[in-house]
Each structure stands twice: as structure tokens, then as C-alpha cells.
C-alpha atoms as a PDB file:
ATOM      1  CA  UNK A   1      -5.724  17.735  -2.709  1.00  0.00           C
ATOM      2  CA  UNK A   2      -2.845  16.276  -1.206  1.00  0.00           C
ATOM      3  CA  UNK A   3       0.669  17.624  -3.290  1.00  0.00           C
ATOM      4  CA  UNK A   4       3.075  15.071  -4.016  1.00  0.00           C
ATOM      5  CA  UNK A   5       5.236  13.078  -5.638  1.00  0.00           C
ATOM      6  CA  UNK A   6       6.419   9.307  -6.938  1.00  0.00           C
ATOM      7  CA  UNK A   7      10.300   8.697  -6.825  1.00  0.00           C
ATOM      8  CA  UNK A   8      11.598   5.686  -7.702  1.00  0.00           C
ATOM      9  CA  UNK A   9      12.613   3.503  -4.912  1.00  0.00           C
ATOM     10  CA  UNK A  10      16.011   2.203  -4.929  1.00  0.00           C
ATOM     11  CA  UNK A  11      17.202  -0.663  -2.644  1.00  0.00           C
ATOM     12  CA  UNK A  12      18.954   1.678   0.142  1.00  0.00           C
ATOM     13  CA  UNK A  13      15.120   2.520   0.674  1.00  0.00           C
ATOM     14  CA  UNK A  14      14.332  -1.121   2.268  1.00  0.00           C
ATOM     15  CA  UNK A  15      15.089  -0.427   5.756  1.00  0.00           C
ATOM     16  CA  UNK A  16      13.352   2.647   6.278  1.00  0.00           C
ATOM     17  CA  UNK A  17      10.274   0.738   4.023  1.00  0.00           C
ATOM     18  CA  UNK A  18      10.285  -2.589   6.361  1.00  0.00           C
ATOM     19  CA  UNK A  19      10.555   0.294   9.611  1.00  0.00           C
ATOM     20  CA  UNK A  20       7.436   2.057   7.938  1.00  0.00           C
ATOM     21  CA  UNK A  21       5.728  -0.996   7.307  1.00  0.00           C
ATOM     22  CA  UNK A  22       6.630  -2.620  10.768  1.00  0.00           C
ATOM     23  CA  UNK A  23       4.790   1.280  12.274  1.00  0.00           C
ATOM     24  CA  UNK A  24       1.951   1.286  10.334  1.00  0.00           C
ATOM     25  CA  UNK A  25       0.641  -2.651  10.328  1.00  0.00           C
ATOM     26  CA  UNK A  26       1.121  -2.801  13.579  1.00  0.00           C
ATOM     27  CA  UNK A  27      -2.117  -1.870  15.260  1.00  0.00           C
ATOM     28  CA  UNK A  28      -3.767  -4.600  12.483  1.00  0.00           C
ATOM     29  CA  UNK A  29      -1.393  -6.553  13.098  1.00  0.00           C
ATOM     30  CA  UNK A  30      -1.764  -6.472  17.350  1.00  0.00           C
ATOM     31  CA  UNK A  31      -5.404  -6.654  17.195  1.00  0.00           C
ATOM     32  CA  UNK A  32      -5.515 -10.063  15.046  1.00  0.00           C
ATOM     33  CA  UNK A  33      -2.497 -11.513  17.407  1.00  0.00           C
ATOM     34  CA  UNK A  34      -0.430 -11.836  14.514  1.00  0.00           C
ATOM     35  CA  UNK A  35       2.255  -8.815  15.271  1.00  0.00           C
ATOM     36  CA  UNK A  36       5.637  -9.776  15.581  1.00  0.00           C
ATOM     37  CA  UNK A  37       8.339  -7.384  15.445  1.00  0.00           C
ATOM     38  CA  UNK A  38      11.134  -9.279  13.576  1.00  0.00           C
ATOM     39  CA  UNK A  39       8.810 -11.332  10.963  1.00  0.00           C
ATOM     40  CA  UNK A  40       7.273  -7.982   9.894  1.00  0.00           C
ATOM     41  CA  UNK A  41      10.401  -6.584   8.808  1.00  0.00           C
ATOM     42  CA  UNK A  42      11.802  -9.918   7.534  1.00  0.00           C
ATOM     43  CA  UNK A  43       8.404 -10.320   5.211  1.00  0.00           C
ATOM     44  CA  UNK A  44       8.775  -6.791   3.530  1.00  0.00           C
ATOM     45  CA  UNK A  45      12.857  -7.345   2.887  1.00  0.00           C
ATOM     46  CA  UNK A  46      12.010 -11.238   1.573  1.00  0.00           C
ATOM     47  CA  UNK A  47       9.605  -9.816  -0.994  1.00  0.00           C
ATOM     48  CA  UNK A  48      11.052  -6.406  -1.473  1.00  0.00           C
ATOM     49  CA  UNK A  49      10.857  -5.266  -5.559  1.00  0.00           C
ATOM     50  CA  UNK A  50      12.531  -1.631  -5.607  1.00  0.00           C
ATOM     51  CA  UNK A  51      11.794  -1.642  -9.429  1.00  0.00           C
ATOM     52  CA  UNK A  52       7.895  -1.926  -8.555  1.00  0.00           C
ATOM     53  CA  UNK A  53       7.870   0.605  -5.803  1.00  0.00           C
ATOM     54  CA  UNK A  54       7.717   4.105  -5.716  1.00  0.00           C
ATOM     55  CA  UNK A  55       7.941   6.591  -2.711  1.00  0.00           C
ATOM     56  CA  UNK A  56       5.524   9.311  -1.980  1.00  0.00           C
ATOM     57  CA  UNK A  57       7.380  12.189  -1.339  1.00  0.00           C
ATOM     58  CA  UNK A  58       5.523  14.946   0.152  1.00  0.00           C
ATOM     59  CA  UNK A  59       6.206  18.504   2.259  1.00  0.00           C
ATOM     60  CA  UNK A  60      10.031  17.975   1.891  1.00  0.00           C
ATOM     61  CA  UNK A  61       9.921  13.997   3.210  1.00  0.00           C
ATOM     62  CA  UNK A  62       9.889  10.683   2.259  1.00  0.00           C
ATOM     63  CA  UNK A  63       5.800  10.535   3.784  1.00  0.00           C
ATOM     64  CA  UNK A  64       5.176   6.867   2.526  1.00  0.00           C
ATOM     65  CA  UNK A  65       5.771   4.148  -0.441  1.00  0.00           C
ATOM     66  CA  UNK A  66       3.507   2.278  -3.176  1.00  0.00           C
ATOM     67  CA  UNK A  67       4.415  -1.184  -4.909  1.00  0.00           C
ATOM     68  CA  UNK A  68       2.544  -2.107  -8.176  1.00  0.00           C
ATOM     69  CA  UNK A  69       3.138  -5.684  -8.508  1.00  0.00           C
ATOM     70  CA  UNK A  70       2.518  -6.915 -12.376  1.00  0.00           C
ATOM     71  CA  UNK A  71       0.930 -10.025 -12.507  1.00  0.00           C
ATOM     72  CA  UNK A  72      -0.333 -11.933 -15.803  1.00  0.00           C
ATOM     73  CA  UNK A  73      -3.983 -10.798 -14.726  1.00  0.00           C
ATOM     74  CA  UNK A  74      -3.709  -7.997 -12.743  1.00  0.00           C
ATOM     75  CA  UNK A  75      -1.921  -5.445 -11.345  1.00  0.00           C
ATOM     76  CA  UNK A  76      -1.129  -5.741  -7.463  1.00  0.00           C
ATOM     77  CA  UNK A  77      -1.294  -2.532  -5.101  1.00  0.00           C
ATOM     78  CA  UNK A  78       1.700  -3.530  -2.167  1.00  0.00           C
ATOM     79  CA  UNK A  79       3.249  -2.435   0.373  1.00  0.00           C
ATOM     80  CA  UNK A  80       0.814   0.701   0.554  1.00  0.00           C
ATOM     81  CA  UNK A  81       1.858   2.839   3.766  1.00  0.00           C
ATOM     82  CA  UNK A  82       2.010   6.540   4.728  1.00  0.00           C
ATOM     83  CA  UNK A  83       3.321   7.568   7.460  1.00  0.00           C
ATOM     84  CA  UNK A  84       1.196   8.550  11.194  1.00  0.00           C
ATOM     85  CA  UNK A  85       2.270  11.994  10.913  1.00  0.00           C
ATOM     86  CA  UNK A  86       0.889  12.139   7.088  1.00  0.00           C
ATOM     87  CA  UNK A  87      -1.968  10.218   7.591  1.00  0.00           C
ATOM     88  CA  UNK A  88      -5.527  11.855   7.790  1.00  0.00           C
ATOM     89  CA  UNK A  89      -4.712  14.193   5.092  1.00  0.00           C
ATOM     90  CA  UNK A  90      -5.798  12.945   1.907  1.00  0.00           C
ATOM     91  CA  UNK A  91      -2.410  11.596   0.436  1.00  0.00           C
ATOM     92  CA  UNK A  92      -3.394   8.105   0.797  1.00  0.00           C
ATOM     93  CA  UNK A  93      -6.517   9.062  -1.619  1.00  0.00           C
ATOM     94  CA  UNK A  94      -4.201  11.361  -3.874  1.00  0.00           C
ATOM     95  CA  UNK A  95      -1.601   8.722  -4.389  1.00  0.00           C
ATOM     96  CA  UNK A  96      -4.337   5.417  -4.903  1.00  0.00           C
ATOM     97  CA  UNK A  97      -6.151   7.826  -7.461  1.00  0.00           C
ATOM     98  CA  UNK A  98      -2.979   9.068  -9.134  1.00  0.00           C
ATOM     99  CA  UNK A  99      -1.708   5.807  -9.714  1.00  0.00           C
ATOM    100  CA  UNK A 100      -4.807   3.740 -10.793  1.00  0.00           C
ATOM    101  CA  UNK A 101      -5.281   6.969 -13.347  1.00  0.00           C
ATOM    102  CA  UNK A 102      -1.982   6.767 -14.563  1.00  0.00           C
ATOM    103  CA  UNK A 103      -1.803   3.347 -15.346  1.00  0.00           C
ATOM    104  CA  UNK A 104      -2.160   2.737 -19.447  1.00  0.00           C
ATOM    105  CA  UNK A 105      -2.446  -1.235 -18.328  1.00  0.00           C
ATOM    106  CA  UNK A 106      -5.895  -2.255 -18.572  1.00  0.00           C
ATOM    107  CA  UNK A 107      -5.754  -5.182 -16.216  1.00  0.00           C
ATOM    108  CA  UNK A 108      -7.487  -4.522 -12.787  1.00  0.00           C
ATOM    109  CA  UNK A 109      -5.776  -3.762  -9.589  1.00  0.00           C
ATOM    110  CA  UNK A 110      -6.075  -6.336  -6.654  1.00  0.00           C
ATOM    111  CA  UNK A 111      -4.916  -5.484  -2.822  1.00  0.00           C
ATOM    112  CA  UNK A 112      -4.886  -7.356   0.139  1.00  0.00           C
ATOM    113  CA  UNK A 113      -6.249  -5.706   3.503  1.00  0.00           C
ATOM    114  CA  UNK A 114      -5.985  -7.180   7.255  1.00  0.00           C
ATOM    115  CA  UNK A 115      -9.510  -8.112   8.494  1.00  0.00           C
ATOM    116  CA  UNK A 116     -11.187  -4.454  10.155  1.00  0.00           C
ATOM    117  CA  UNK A 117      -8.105  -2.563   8.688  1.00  0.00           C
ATOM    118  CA  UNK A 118      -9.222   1.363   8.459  1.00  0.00           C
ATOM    119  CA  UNK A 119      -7.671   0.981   5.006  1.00  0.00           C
ATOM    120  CA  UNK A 120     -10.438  -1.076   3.658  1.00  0.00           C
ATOM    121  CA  UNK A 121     -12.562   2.276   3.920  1.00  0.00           C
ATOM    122  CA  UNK A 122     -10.213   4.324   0.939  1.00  0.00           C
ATOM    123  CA  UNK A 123      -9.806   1.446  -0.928  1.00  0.00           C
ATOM    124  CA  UNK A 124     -13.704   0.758  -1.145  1.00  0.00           C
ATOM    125  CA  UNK A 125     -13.881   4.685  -1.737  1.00  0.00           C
ATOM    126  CA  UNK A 126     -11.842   4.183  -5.056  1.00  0.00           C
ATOM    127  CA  UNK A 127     -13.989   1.480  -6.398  1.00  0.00           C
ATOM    128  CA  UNK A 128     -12.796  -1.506  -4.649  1.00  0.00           C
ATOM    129  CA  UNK A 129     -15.098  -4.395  -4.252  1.00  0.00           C
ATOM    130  CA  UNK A 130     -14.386  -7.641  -1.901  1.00  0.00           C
ATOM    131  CA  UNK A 131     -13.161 -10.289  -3.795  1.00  0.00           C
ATOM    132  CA  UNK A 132     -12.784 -13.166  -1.297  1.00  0.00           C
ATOM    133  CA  UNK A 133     -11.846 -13.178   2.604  1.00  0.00           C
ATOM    134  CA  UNK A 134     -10.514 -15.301   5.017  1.00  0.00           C
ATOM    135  CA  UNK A 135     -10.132 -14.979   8.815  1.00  0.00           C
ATOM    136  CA  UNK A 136      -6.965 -12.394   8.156  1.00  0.00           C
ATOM    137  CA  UNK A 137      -7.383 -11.139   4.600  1.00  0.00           C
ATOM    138  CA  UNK A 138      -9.652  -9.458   2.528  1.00  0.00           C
ATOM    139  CA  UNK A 139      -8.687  -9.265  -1.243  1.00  0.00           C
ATOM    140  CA  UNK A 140     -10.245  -6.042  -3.132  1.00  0.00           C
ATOM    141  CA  UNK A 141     -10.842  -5.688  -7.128  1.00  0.00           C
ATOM    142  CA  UNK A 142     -11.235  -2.652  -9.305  1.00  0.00           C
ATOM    143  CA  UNK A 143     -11.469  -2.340 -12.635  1.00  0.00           C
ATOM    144  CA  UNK A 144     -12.780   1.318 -12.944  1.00  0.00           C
ATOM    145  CA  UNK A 145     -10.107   4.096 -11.950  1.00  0.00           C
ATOM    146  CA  UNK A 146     -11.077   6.475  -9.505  1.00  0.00           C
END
């Protein structure tokens, strides 16, 4: 088991966030011609909610972030990314188990994942089922905690 833990995220924590996000969608991101290196950044700063996001600090670093978006029927797993070097490890699993656990909500969680994403994998590994899919995006439900 993976060891670490959820600070909040302030707002001096976008840039490193949209650089994060901007390294790890990329390879998605190339492969379904849709990579481009400004409007990657530019979509995680538009939407950027520091009061929904925490960061996943682990062995001494800032390794990756989690948003949980509150919606009026669900609750919305965002801007998921570890880091390369902290990938392959179990955090991702840790952290998506820790949070769906913790969460005294009762609404289910919903994600979006990029079409052949390696992510789809843990998420269906936690109890995610496809919800609906389009030519870029899947959209996963769970309403069990892992």
C-alpha cells in the first residue's frame, strides 16, 4: 500500500497542476490528435477549483492531485494525475480507494477517461462501470466504494 497524503490545494498550486496535467494527458492526448500544448494548460487554469482539489503528497513530494467536483447528482473525480516517476506503484489505487471510502456523501462518483486511456483499467478495478462514450470520452459510474 502506497503511503500518502491529501493537502489542500491552494491556488499557487495551478501552474505546477496545468504542467502535471499537460505531462501526463499527453500520450492520450497525441494518440487521439487532440494534444495541444497551450489549450491543455489553458483548460485546467479555466476550470481550476483549488477548494475541490487536493494534492497527493507522497515520499517527501508533491507526486500528483485529485479534484472532487460536487454536483447535484453526483460527485465528479477531476483532474486525477500522478506523476511518471510515481506511477506504477499503487498510489493511483491508494488515493481513488481512500477517497471514494472517505466520502460520507452518498451520491455516486462519475469520471471522464480519453478513449484507450490506461486509466480506464484502475478505474474499472474500483467498481467503475461505462456509462456512455463517444469518439473521445468514456464516462464511468460507481456507486459501491472500493
Amino acid at each position: 500500500m502506497a503511503d500518502f497524503i491529501l493537502r489542500p490545494c491552494v491556488a499557487s498550486d495551478a501552474a505546477w497542476i496545468a504542467e502535471l496535467r499537460a505531462v501526463v494527458m499527453r500520450p492520450d492526448l497525441e494518440r487521439l490528435g487532440r494534444f495541444d500544448p497551450v489549450r491543455v494548460r489553458e483548460r485546467f487554469l479555466k476550470g481550476f477549483k483549488p477548494e475541490h482539489t487536493s494534492v497527493i503528497h507522497s515520499d517527501g513530494v508533491d507526486a500528483g492531485v485529485i479534484a472532487v467536483r460536487p454536483e447535484a447528482d453526483a460527485l465528479w473525480i477531476e483532474h486525477f494525475y500522478v506523476a511518471p516517476a510515481h506511477q506504477g506503484k499503487g498510489l493511483g489505487g491508494a488515493v481513488l480507494r481512500h477517497v471514494m471510502a472517505d466520502s460520507a456523501d452518498h451520491r455516486p462518483f462519475r469520471l471522464d477517461v480519453l478513449q484507450g486511456s490506461p486509466a480506464r483499467r484502475l478505474y474499472e478495478r474500483h467498481g467503475f462501470v461505462l456509462e456512455s462514450e463517444d469518439p473521445i470520452d468514456v464516462f464511468m459510474v460507481s456507486t459501491a466504494t472500493p
